[in-house]
Protein backbone atom coordinates (compact mmCIF):
# COMPACT_ATOMS: atom_id res chain seq x y z
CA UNK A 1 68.36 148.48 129.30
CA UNK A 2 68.30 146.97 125.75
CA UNK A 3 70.12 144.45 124.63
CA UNK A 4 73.79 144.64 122.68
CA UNK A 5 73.08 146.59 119.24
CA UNK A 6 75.04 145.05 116.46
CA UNK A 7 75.53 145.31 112.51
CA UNK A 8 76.15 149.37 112.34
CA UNK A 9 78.02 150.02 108.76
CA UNK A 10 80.23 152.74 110.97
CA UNK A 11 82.71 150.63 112.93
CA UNK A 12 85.98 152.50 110.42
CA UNK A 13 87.41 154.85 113.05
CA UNK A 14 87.76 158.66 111.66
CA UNK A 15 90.74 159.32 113.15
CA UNK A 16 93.55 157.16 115.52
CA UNK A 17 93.00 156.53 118.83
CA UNK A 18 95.24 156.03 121.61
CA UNK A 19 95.18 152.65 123.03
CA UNK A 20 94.11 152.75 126.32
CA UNK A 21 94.31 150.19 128.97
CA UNK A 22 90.30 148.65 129.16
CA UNK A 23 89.74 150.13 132.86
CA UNK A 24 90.62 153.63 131.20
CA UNK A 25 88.85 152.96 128.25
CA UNK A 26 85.69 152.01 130.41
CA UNK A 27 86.30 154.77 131.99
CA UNK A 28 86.12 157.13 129.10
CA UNK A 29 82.71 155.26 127.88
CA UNK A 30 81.07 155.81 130.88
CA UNK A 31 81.76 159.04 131.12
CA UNK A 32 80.70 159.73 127.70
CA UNK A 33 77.30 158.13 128.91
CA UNK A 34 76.89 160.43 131.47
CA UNK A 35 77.43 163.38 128.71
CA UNK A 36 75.52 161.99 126.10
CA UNK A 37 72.69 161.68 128.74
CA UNK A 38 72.89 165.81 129.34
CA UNK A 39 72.08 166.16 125.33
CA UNK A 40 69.65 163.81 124.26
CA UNK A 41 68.42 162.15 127.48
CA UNK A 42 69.09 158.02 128.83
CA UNK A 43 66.31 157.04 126.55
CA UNK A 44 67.54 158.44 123.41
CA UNK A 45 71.47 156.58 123.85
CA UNK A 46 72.45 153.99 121.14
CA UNK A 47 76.11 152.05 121.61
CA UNK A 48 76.70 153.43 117.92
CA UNK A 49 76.14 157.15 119.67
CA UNK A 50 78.20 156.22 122.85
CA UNK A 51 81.09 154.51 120.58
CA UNK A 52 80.97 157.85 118.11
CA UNK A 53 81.05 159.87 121.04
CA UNK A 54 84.41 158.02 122.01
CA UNK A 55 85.85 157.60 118.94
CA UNK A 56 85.70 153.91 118.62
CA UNK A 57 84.53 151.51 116.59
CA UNK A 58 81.05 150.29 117.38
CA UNK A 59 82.82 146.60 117.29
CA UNK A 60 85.67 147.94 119.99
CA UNK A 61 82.85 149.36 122.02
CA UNK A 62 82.10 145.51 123.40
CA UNK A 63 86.01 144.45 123.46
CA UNK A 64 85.47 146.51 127.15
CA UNK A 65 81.67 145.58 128.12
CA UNK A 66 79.76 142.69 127.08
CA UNK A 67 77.03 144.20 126.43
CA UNK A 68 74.76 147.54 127.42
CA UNK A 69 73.39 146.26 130.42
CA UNK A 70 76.97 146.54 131.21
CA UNK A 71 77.33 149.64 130.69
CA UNK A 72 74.87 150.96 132.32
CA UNK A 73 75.93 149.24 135.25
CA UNK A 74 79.15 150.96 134.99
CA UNK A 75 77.31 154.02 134.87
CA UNK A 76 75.55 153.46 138.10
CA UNK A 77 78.81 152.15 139.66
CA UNK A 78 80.31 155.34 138.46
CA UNK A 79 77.43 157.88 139.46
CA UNK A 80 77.78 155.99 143.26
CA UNK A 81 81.09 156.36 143.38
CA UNK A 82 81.39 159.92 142.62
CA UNK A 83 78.44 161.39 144.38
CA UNK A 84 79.50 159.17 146.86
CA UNK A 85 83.19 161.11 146.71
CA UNK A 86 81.84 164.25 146.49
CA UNK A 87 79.28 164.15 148.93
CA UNK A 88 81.13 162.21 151.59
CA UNK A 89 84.52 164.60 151.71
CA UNK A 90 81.49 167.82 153.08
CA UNK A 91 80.17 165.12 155.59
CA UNK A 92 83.89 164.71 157.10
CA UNK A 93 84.88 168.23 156.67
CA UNK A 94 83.87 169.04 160.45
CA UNK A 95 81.91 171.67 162.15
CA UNK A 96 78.28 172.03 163.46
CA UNK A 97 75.71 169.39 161.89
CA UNK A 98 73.94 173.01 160.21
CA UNK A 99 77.41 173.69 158.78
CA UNK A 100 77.85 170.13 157.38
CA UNK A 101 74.94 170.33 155.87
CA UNK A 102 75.12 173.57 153.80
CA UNK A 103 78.43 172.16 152.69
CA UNK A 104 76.82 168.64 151.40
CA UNK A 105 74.43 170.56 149.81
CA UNK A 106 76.63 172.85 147.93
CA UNK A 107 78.31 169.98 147.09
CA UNK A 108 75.81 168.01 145.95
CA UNK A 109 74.80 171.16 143.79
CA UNK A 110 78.33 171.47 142.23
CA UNK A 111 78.46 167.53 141.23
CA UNK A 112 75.12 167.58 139.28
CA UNK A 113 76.25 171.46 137.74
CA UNK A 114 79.66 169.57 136.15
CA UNK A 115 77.79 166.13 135.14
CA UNK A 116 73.73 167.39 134.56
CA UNK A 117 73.16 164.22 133.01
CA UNK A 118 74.02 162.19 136.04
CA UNK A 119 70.41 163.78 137.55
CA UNK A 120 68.66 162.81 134.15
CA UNK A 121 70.24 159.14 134.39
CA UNK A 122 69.02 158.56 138.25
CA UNK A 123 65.62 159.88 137.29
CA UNK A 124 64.87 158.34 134.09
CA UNK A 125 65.65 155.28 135.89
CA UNK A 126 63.38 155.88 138.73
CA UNK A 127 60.49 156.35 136.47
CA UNK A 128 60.58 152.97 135.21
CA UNK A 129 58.58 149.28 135.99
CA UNK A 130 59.50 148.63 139.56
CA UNK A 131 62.16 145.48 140.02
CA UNK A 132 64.66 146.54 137.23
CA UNK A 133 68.19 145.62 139.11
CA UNK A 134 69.22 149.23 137.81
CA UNK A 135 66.23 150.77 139.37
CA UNK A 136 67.20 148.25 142.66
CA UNK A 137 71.24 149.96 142.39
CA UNK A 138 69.57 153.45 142.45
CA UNK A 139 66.77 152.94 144.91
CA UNK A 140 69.79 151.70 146.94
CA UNK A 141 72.00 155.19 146.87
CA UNK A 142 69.39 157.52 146.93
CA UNK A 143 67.95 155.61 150.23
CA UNK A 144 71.25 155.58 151.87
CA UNK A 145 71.87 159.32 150.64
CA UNK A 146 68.63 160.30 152.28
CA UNK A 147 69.85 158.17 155.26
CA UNK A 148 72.93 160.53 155.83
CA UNK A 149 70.77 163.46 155.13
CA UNK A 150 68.16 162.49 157.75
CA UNK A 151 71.12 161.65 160.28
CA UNK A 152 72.54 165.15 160.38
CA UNK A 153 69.06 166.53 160.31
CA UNK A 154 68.79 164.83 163.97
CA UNK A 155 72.52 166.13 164.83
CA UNK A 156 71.13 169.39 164.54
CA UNK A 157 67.95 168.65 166.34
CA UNK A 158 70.06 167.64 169.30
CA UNK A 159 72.14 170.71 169.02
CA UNK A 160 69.26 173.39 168.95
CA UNK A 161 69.23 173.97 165.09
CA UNK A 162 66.44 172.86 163.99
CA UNK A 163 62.84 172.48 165.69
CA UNK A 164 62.45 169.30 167.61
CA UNK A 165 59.22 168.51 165.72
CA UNK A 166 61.29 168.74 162.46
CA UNK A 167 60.30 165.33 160.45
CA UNK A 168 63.89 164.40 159.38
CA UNK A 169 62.87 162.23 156.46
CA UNK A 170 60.89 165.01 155.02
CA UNK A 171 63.42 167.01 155.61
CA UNK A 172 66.19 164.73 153.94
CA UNK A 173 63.94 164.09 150.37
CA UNK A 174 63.21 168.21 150.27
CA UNK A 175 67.38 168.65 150.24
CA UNK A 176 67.73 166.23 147.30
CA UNK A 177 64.39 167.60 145.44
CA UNK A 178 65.48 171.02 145.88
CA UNK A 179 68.80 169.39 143.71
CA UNK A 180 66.49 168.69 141.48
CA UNK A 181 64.91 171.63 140.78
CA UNK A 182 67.98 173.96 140.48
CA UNK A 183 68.92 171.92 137.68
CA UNK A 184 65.54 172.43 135.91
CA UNK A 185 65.85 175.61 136.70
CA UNK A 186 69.41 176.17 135.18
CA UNK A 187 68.17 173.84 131.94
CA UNK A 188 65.30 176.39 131.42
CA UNK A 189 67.70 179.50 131.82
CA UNK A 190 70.17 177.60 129.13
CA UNK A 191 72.93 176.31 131.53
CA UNK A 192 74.08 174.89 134.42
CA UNK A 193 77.11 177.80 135.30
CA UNK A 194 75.06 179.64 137.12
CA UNK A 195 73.63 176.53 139.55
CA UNK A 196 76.30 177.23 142.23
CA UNK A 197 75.06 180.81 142.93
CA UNK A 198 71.81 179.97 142.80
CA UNK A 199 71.99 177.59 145.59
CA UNK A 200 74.29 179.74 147.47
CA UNK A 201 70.66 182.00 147.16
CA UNK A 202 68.58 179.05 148.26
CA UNK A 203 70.11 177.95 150.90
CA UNK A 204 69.08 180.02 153.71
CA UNK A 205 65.49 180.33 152.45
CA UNK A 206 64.90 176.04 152.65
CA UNK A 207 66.80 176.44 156.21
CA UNK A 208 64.57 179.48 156.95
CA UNK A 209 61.80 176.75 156.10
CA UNK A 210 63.10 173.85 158.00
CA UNK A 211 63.53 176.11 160.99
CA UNK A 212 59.92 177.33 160.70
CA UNK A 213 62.10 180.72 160.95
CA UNK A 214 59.77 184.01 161.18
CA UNK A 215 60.16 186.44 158.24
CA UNK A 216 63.17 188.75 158.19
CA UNK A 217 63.13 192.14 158.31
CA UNK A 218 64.35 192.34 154.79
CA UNK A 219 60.73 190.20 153.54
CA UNK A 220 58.37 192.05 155.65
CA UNK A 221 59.75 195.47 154.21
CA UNK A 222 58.95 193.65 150.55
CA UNK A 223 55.66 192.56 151.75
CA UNK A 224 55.02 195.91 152.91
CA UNK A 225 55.96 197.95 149.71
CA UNK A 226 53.93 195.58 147.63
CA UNK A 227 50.43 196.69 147.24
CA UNK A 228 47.80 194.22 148.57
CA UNK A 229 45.07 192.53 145.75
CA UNK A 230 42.59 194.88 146.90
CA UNK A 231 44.94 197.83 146.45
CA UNK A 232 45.88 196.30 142.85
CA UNK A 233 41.99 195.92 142.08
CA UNK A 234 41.13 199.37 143.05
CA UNK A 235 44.27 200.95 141.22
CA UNK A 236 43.32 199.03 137.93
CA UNK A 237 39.56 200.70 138.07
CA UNK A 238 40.91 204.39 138.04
């Protein structure tokens, strides 16, 4: 993460502020990190853009963090912490390991749907050098995310849910990548309201997948009314 910006001509205020207590004013930049990051991606974020997006001077910005490193490590902090919340109250709900599961996963889905640019952060940050200590932080959740993931995946193993040769770990990273691409899907559709229904949708066919499940009736009678490539071929030479 770059290094404190300084010398903007913009540190007047528009408009009065409420002075908030630095842990809520933190608060309030981080989160407008994680929004910022939706628009214009965790590359494109300047302190003068996070302190405009506050409504602080570019100068009070640094009266709460030292610097950006800092803020960025609030971010990840944040992200953890959340996710973490999120995640972990569908892991202690109860019921079978297949039941926990759906509900992490919905979950999960719901979290990234109110903050997209959460996903964005933990990506872009992924992609970078290796050895980064915010690379290290997220490498560090998404492992012990996965971890959980994989854990229940054997739960349900044990109680006849899932195929014994199911490869847990496999399993685990195609849950969080499946995260992943609902929320590319909902950016290319224009929005992220509609992520919750579409995993709703998903959900039994990546279980259906996991379980090695045969096709339903519902599938084969698709498969059935949809003419073959041969049948296509021949119909497009009459």
């Amino acid at each position: 993460m770059a290094r404190r910006e300084q010398g903007h001509p913009s540190d007047a205020i528009p408009r009065a502020r409420r002075r908030l207590r630095s842990p809520e004013r933190q608060r309030e930049i981080v989160l407008a990190v994680v929004d910022l990051a939706r628009e214009a991606g965790p590359e494109g974020i300047t302190t003068q853009a996070i302190a405009e997006r506050v409504g602080v001077t570019h100068g009070a910005l640094f009266r709460h963090f030292p610097d950006k490193n800092a803020i960025w490590a609030a971010v990840f902090d944040w992200v953890r912490e959340a996710l973490g919340d999120a995640v972990g109250a569908a892991f202690a709900a109860g019921g079978t390991p297949l039941q926990t599961l759906e509900r992490v996963f919905l979950a999960h889905v719901a979290f990234v749907a109110r903050h997209p640019g959460v996903a964005r952060i933990l990506y872009h940050e992924l992609q970078r050098p290796v050895g980064s200590p915010a690379q290290a932080r997220v490498r560090t959740m998404v492992g012990g995310y996965r971890k959980r993931l994989g854990a229940l995946m054997a739960d349900a193993k044990a109680a006849g849910q899932f195929p014994v040769q199911l490869d847990e770990e496999i399993a685990a990273a195609l849950v969080v990548g499946t995260v992943q691409g609902l929320l590319m899907q909902a950016t290319l559709s224009g929005g992220e309201r509609g992520m919750a229904s579409a995993a709703r949708k998903t959900w039994p066919l990546l279980i259906d997948g996991m379980r090695g499940a045969p096709a339903t009736s519902a599938s084969r009678a698709r498969r059935r009314a949809r003419p073959s490539a041969r049948e296509a071929r021949s119909s497009s030479l009459r």
